[in-house]
C-alpha atoms as a PDB file:
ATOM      1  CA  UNK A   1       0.000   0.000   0.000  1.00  0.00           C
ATOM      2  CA  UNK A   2       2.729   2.663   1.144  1.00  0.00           C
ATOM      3  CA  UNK A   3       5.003   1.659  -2.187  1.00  0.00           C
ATOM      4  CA  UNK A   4       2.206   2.472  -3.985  1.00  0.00           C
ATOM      5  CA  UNK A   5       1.201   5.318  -2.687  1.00  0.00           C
ATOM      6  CA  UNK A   6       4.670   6.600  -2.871  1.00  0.00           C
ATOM      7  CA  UNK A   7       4.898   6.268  -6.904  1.00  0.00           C
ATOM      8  CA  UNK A   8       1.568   7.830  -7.269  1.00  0.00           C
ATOM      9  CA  UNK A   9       2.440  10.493  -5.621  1.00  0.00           C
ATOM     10  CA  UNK A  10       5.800  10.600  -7.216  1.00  0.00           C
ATOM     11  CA  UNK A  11       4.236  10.413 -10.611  1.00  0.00           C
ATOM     12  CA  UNK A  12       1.952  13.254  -9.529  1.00  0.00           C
ATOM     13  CA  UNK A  13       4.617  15.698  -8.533  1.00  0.00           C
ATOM     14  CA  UNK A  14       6.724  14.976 -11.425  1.00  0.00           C
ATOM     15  CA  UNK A  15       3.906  15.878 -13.694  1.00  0.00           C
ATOM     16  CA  UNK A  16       3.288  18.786 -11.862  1.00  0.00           C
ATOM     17  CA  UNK A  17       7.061  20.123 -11.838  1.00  0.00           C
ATOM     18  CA  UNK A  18       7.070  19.330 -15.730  1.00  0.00           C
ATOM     19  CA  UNK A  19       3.725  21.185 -15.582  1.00  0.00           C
ATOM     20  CA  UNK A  20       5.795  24.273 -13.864  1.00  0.00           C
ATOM     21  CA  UNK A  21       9.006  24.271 -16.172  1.00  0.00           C
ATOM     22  CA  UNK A  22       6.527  24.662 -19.803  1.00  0.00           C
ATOM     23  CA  UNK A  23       4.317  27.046 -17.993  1.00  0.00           C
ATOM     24  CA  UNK A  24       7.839  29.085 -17.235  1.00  0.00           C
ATOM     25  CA  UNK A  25       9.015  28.880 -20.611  1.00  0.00           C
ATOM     26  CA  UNK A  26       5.598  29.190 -22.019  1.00  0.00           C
ATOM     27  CA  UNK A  27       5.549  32.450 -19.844  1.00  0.00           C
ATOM     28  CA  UNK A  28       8.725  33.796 -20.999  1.00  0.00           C
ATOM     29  CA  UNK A  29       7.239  33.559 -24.502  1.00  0.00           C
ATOM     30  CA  UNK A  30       4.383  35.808 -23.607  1.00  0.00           C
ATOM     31  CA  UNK A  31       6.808  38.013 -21.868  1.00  0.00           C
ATOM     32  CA  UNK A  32       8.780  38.405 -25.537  1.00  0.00           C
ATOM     33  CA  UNK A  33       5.150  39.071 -27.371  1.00  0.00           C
ATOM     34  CA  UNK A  34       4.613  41.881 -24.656  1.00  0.00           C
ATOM     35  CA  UNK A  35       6.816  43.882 -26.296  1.00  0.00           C
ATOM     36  CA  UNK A  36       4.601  44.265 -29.130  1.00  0.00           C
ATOM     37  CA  UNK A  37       1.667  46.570 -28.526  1.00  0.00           C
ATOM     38  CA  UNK A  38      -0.605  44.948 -31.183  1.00  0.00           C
ATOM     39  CA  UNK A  39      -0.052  41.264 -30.021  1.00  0.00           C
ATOM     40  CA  UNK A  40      -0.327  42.746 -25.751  1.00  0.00           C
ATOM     41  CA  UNK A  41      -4.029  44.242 -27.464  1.00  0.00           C
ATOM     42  CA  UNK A  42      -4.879  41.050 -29.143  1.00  0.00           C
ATOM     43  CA  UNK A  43      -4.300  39.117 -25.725  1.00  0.00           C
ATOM     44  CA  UNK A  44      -5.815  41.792 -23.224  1.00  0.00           C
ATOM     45  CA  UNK A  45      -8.809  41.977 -26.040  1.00  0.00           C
ATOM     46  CA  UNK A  46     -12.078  40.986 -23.582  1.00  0.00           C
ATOM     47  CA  UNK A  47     -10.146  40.219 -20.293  1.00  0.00           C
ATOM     48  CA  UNK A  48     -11.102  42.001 -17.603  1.00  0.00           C
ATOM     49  CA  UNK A  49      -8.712  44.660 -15.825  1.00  0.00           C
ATOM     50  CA  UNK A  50      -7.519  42.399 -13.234  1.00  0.00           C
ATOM     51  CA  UNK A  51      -5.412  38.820 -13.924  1.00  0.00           C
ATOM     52  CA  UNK A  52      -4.441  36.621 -12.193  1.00  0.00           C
ATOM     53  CA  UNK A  53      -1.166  35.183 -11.726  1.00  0.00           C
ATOM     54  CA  UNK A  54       0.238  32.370  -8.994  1.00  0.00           C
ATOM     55  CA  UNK A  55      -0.596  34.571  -5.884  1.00  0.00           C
ATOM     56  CA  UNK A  56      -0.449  37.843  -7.136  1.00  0.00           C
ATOM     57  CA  UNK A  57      -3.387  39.913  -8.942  1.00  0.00           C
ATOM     58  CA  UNK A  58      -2.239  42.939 -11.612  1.00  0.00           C
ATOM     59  CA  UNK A  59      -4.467  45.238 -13.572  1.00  0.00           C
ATOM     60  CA  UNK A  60      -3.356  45.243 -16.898  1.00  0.00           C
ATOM     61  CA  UNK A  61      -5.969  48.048 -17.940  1.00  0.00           C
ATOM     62  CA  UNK A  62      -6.053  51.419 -16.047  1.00  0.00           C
ATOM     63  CA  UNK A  63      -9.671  52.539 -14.855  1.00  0.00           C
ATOM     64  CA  UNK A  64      -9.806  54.895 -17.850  1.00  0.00           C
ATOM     65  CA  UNK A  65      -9.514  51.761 -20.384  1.00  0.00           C
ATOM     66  CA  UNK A  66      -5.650  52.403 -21.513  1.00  0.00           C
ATOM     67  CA  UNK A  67      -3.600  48.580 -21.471  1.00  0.00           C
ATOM     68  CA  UNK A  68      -0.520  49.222 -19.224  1.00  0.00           C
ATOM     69  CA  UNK A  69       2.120  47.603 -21.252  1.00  0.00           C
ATOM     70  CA  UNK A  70       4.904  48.018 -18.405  1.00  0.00           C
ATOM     71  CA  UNK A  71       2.020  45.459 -16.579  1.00  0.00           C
ATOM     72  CA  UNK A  72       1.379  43.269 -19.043  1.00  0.00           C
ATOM     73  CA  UNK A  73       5.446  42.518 -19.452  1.00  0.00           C
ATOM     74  CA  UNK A  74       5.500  42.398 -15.182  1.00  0.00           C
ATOM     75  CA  UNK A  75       2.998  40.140 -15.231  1.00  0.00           C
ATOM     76  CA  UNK A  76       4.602  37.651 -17.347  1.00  0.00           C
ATOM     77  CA  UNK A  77       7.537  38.075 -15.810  1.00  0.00           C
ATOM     78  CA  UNK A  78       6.417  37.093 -12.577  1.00  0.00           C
ATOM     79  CA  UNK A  79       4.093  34.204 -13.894  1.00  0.00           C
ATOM     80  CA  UNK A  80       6.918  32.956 -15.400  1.00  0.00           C
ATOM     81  CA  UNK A  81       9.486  33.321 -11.914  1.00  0.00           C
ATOM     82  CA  UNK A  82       6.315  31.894 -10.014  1.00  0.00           C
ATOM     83  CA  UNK A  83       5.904  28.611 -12.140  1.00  0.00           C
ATOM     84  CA  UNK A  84       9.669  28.221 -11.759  1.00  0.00           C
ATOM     85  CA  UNK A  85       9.409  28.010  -7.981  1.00  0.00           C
ATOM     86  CA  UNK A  86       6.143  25.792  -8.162  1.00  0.00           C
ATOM     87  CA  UNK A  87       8.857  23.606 -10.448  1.00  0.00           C
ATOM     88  CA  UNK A  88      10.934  23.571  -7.634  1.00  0.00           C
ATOM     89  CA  UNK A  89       8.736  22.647  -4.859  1.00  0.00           C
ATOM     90  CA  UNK A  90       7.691  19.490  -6.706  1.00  0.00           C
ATOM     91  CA  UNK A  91      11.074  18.620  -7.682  1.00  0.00           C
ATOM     92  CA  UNK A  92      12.213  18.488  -4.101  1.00  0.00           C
ATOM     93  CA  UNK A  93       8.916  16.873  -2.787  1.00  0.00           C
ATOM     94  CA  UNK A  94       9.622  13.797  -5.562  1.00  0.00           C
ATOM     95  CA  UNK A  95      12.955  13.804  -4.471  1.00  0.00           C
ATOM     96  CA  UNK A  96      11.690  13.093  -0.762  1.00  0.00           C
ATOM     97  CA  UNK A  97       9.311  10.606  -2.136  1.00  0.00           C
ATOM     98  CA  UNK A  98      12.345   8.734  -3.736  1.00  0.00           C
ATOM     99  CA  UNK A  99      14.357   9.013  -0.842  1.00  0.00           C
ATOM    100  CA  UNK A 100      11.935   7.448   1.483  1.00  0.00           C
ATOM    101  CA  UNK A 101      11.026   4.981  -1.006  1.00  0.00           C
ATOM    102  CA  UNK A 102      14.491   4.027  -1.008  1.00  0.00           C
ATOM    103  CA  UNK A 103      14.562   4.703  -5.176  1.00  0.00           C
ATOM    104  CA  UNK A 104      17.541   7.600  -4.385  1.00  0.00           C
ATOM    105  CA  UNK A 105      21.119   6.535  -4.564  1.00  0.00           C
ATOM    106  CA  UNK A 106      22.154   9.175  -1.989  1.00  0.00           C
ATOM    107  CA  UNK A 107      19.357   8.135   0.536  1.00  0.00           C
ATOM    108  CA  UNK A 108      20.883   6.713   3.960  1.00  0.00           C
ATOM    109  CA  UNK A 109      18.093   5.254   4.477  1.00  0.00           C
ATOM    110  CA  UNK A 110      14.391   5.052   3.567  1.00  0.00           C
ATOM    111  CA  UNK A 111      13.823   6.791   6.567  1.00  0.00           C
ATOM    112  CA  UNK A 112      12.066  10.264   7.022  1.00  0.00           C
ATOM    113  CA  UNK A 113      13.984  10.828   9.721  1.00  0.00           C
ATOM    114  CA  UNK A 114      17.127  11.923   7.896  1.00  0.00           C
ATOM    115  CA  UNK A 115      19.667  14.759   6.465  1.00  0.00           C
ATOM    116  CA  UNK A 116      18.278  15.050   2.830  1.00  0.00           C
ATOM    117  CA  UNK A 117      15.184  14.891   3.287  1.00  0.00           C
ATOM    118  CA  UNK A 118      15.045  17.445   6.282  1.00  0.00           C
ATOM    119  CA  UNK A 119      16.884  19.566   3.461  1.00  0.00           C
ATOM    120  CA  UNK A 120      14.418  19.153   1.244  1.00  0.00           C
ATOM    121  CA  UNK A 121      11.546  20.162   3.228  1.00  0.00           C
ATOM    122  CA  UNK A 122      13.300  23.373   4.616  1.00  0.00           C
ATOM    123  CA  UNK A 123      13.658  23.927   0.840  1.00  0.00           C
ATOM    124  CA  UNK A 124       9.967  23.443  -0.039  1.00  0.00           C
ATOM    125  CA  UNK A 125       9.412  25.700   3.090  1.00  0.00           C
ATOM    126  CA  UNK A 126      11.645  28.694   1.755  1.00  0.00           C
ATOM    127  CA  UNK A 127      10.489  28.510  -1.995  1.00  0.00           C
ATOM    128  CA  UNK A 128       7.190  28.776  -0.595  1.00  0.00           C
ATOM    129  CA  UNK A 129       7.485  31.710   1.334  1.00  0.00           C
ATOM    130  CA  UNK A 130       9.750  33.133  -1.501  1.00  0.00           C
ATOM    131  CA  UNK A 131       6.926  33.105  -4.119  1.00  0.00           C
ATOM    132  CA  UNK A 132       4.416  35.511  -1.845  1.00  0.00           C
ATOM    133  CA  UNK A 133       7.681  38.160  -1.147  1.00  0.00           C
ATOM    134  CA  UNK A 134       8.047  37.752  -5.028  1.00  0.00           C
ATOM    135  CA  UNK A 135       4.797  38.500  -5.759  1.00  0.00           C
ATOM    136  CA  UNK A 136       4.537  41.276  -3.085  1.00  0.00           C
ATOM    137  CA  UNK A 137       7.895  43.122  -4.244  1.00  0.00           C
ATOM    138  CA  UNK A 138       6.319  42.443  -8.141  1.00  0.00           C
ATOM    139  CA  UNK A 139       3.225  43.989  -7.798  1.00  0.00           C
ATOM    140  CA  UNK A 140       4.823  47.117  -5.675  1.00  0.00           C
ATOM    141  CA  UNK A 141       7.175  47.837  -8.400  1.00  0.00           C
ATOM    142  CA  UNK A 142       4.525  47.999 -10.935  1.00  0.00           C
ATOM    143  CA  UNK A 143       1.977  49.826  -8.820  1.00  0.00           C
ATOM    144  CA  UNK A 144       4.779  52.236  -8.017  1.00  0.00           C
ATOM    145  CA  UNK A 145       6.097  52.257 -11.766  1.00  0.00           C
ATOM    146  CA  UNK A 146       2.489  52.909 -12.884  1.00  0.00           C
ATOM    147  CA  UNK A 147       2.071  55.393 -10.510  1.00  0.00           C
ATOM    148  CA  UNK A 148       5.065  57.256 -11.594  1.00  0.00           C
ATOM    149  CA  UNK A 149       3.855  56.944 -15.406  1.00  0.00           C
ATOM    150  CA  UNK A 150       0.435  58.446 -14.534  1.00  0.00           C
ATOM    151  CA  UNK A 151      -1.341  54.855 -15.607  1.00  0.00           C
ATOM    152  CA  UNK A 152      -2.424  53.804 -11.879  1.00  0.00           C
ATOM    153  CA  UNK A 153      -3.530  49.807 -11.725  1.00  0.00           C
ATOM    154  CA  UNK A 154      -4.581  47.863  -9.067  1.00  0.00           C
ATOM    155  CA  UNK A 155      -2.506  45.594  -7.446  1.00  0.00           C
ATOM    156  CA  UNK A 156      -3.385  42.318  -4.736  1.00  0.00           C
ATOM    157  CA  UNK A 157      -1.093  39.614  -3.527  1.00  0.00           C
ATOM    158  CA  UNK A 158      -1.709  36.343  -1.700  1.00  0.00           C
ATOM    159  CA  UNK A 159       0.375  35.614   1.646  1.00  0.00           C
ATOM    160  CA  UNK A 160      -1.001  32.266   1.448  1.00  0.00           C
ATOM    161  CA  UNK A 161       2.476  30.735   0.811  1.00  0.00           C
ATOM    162  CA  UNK A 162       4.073  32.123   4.024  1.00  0.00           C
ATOM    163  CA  UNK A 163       1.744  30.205   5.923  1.00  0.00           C
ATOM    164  CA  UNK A 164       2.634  27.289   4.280  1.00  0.00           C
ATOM    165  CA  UNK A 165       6.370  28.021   4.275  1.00  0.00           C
ATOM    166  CA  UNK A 166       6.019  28.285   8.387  1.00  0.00           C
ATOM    167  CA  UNK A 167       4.397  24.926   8.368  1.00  0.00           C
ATOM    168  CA  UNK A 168       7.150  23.581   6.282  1.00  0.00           C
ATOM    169  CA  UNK A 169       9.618  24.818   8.758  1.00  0.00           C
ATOM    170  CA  UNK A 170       8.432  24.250  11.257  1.00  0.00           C
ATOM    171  CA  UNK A 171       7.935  20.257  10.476  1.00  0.00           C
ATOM    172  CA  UNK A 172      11.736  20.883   9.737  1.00  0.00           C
ATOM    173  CA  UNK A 173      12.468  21.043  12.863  1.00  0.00           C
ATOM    174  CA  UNK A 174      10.385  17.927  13.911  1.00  0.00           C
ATOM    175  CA  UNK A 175      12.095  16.132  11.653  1.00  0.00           C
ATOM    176  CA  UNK A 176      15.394  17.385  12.301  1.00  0.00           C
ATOM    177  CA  UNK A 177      14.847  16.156  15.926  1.00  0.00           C
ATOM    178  CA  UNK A 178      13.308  12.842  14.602  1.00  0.00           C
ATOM    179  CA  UNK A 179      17.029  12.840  12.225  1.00  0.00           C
ATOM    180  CA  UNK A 180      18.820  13.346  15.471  1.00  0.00           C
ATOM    181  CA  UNK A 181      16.956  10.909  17.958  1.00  0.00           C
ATOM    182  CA  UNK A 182      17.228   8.324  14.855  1.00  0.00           C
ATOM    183  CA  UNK A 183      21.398   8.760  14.798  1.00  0.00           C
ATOM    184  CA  UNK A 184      21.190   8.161  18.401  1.00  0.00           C
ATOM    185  CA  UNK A 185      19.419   5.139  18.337  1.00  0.00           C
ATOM    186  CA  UNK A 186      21.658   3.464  15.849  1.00  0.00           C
ATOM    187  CA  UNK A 187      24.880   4.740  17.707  1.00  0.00           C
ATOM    188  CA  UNK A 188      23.545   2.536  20.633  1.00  0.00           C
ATOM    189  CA  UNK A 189      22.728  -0.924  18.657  1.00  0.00           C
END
């Protein structure tokens, strides 16, 4: 039951980190079309003002109906930084799931209780409280930029991510300890 478990779960967050790397790229893309006003019109065409990125909300039309193209290339921009870091969230959660699966070569054991993957989760726990200061320094720079440029749009980020990025630290530490008591043990036997 747990073995399988473990590859479905495996399979899932591969998926979804291959799911975050072409949304990057696919991003990035966008980002280059930005650059041309009649494509930015084409894709802003019936969309409301507001979009939505991974956490962060930008207004890509000001409230007298002009298309903020210093928005439009933000908002790629950060799309494109925020599917990067869901990328790298699910790479180190499959790389737990193969460590405690004992599928990883570097694995000491297929314990949960060890070095890499107490790594791994601190890393999940710092990428996800990275994405919502992203977002937050993002969305200030373009509210400030658009400010600046007379072209005001309304701005919103989600702190949702620091919550989980405590959690994620916190169970750090429990495992950490767990990592710790476990080393102890075997020293004795």
């Amino acid at each position: 039951m747990k073995k399988g478990l473990n590859r479905t779960l495996s399979v899932i967050s591969k998926i979804a980190e291959i799911a975050g790397w072409i949304g990057a790229v696919l991003s990035l893309i966008l980002f280059a079309g930005s650059f041309n006003k009649d494509v930015v019109r084409e894709i802003v065409a019936g969309k409301s003002s507001m979009v939505q990125g991974i956490g962060f909300e930008l207004g890509l039309i000001t409230n007298t109906g002009v298309i903020n193209y210093f928005a439009v290339s933000m908002y790629y921009i950060g799309v494109a930084i925020a599917f990067a870091l869901v990328a790298l969230i699910f790479r180190n959660l499959d790389i737990i799931l193969y460590t405690i699966s004992g599928r990883y070569e570097k694995a000491e054991s297929t314990s949960p209780f060890q070095k890499a993957v107490v790594k791994r989760v601190k890393k999940i726990g710092i990428l996800s409280i990275a994405m919502p200061v992203f977002s937050f320094v993002l969305t200030a720079i373009v509210y400030v930029v658009s400010l600046i440029n007379g072209t005001p749009v309304d701005v919103s980020v989600s702190l949702e991510g620091v919550v989980i990025g405590l959690v994620c630290l916190c169970l750090t530490q429990i495992f950490s300890y767990g990592a710790q008591l476990e080393e102890e043990v075997d020293g004795l036997l």
